[in-house]
C-alpha atoms as a PDB file:
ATOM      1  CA  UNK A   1      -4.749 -58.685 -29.771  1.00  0.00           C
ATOM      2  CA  UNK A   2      -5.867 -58.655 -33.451  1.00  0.00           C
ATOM      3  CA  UNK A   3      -8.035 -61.937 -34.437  1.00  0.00           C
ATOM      4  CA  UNK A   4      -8.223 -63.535 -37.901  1.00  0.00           C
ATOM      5  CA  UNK A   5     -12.014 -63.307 -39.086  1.00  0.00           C
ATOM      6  CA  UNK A   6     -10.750 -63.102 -42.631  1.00  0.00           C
ATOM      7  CA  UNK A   7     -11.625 -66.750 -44.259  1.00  0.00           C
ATOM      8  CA  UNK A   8      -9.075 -67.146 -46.693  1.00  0.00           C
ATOM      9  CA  UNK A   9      -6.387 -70.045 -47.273  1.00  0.00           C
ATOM     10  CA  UNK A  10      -3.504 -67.665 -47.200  1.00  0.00           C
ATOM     11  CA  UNK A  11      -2.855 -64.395 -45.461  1.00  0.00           C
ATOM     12  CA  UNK A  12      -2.914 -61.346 -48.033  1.00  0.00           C
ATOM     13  CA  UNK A  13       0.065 -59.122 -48.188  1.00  0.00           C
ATOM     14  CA  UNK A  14      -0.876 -55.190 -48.755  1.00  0.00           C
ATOM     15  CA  UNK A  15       1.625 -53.769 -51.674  1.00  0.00           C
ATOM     16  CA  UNK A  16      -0.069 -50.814 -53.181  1.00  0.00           C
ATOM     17  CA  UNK A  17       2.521 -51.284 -56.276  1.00  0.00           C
ATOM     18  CA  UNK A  18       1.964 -49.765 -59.768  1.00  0.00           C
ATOM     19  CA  UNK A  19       1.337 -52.674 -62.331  1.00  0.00           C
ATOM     20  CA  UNK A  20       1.357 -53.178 -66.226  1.00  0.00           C
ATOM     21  CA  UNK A  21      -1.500 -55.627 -67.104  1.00  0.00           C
ATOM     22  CA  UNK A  22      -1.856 -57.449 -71.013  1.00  0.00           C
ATOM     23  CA  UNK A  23      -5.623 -58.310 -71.027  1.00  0.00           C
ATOM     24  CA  UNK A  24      -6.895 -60.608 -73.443  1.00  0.00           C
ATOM     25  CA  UNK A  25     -10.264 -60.624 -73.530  1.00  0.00           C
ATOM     26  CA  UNK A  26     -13.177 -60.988 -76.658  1.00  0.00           C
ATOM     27  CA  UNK A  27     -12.663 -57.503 -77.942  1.00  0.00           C
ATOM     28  CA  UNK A  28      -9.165 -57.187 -78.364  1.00  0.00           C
ATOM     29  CA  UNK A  29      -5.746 -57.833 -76.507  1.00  0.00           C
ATOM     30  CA  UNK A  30      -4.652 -54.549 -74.810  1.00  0.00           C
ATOM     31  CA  UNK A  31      -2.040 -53.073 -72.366  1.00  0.00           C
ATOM     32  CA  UNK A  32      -3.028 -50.913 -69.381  1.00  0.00           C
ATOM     33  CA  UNK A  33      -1.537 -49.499 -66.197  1.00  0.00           C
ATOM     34  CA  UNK A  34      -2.909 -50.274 -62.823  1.00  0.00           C
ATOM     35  CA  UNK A  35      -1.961 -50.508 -59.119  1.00  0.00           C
ATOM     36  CA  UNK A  36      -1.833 -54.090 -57.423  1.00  0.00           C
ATOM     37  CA  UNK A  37      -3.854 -53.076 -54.065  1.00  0.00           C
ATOM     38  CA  UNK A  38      -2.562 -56.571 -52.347  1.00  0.00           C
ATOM     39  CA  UNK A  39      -1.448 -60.100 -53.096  1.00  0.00           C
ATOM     40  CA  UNK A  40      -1.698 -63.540 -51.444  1.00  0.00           C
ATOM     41  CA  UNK A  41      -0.251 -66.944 -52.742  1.00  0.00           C
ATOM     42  CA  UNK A  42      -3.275 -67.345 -55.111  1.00  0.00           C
ATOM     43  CA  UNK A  43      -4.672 -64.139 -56.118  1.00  0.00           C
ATOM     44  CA  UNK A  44      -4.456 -60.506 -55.957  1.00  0.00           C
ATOM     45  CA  UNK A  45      -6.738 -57.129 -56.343  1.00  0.00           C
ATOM     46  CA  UNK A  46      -6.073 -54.721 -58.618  1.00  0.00           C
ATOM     47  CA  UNK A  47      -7.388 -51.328 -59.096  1.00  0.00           C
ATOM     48  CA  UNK A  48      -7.640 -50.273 -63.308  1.00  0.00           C
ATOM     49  CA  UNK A  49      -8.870 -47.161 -64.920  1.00  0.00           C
ATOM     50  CA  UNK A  50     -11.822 -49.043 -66.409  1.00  0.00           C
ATOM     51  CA  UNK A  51     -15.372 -49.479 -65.629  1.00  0.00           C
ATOM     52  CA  UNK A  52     -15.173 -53.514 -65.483  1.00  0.00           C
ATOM     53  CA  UNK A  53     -13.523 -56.182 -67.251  1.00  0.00           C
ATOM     54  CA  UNK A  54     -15.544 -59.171 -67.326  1.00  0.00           C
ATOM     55  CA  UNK A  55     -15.117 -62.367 -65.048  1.00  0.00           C
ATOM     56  CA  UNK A  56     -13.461 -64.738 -66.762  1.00  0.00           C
ATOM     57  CA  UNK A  57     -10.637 -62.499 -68.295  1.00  0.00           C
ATOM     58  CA  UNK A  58      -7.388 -63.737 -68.725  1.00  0.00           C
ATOM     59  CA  UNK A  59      -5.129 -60.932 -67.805  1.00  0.00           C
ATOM     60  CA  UNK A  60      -0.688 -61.048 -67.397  1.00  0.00           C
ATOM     61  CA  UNK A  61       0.085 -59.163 -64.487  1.00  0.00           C
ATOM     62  CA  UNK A  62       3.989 -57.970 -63.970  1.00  0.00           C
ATOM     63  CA  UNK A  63       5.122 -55.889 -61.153  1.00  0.00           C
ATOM     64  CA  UNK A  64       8.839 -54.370 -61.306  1.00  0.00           C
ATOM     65  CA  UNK A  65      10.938 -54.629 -57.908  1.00  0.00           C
ATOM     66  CA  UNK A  66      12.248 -51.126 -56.860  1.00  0.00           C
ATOM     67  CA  UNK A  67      14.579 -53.810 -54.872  1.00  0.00           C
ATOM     68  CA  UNK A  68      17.669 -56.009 -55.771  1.00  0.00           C
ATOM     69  CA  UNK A  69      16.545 -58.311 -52.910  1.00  0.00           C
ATOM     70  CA  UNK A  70      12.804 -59.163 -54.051  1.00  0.00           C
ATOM     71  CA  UNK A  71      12.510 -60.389 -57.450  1.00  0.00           C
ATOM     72  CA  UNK A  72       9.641 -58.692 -60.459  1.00  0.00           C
ATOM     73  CA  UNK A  73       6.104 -61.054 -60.087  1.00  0.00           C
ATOM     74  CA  UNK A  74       4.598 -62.022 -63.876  1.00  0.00           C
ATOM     75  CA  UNK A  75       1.719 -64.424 -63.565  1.00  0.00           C
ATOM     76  CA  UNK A  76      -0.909 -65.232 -65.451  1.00  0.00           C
ATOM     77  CA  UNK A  77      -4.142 -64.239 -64.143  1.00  0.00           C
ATOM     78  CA  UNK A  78      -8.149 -65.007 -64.535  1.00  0.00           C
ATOM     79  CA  UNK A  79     -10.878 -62.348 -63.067  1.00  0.00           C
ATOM     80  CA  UNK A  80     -13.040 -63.914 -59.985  1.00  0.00           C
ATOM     81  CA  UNK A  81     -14.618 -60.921 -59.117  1.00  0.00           C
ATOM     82  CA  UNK A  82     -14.822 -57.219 -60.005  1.00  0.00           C
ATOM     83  CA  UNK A  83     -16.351 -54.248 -57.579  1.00  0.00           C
ATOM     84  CA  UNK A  84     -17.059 -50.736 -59.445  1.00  0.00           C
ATOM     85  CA  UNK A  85     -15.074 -48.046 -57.368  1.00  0.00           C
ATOM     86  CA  UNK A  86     -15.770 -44.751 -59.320  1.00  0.00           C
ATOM     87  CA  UNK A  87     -17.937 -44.247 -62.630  1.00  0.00           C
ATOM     88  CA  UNK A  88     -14.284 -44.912 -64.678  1.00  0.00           C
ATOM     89  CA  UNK A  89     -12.518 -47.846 -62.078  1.00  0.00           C
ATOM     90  CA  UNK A  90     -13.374 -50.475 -60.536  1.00  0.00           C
ATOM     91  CA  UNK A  91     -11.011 -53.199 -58.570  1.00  0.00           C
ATOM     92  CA  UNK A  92     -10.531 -56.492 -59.905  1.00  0.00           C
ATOM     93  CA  UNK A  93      -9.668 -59.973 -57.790  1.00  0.00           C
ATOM     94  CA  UNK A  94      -7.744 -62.674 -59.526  1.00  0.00           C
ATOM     95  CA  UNK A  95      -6.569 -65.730 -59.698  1.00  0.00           C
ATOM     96  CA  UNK A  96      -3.002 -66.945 -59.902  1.00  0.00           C
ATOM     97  CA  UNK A  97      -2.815 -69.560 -62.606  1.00  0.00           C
ATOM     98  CA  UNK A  98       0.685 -69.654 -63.411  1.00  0.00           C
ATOM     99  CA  UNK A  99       3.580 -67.414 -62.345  1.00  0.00           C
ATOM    100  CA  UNK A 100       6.577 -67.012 -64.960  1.00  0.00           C
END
């Protein structure tokens, strides 16, 4: 039998599922690919092709459905944490603020 040690509100959901992501941040507002590693109802991680994006960033997340039976996700998103995972990456939890 598997247990539940995980401490979360709501039971995440693994999707490994190519994203497009607007971030808005101090610098500028830019456009970038990434892959959504899993989602939950109030957050997800995300794995980019950047060093880090700063906690705090508001960031739109969409995800196309392959599938006419699940709808696309768009929500608007705020980074909670961020973990380095090469010398150019690094994975990114967020927030769900609002879905669209």
């Amino acid at each position: 039998m598997l247990g539940y040690d995980d401490k979360r509100n709501f039971f995440r959901m693994m999707v490994n599922s190519p994203c497009q992501l607007q971030v808005t941040d101090d610098e500028s507002s830019r456009t970038m690919q990434a892959v959504c590693k899993d989602i939950s109802a109030t957050g997800m991680s995300l794995e980019v092709d950047e060093p880090s994006i700063e906690i705090g960033t508001q960031i739109s997340v969409a995800i196309e459905s392959t599938s006419s039976q699940i709808p696309s996700l768009s929500a608007i998103t705020t980074v909670v944490r961020c973990v380095p995972s090469t010398d150019s990456s690094c994975v990114i939890g967020v927030e769900i603020s609002e879905m669209k």
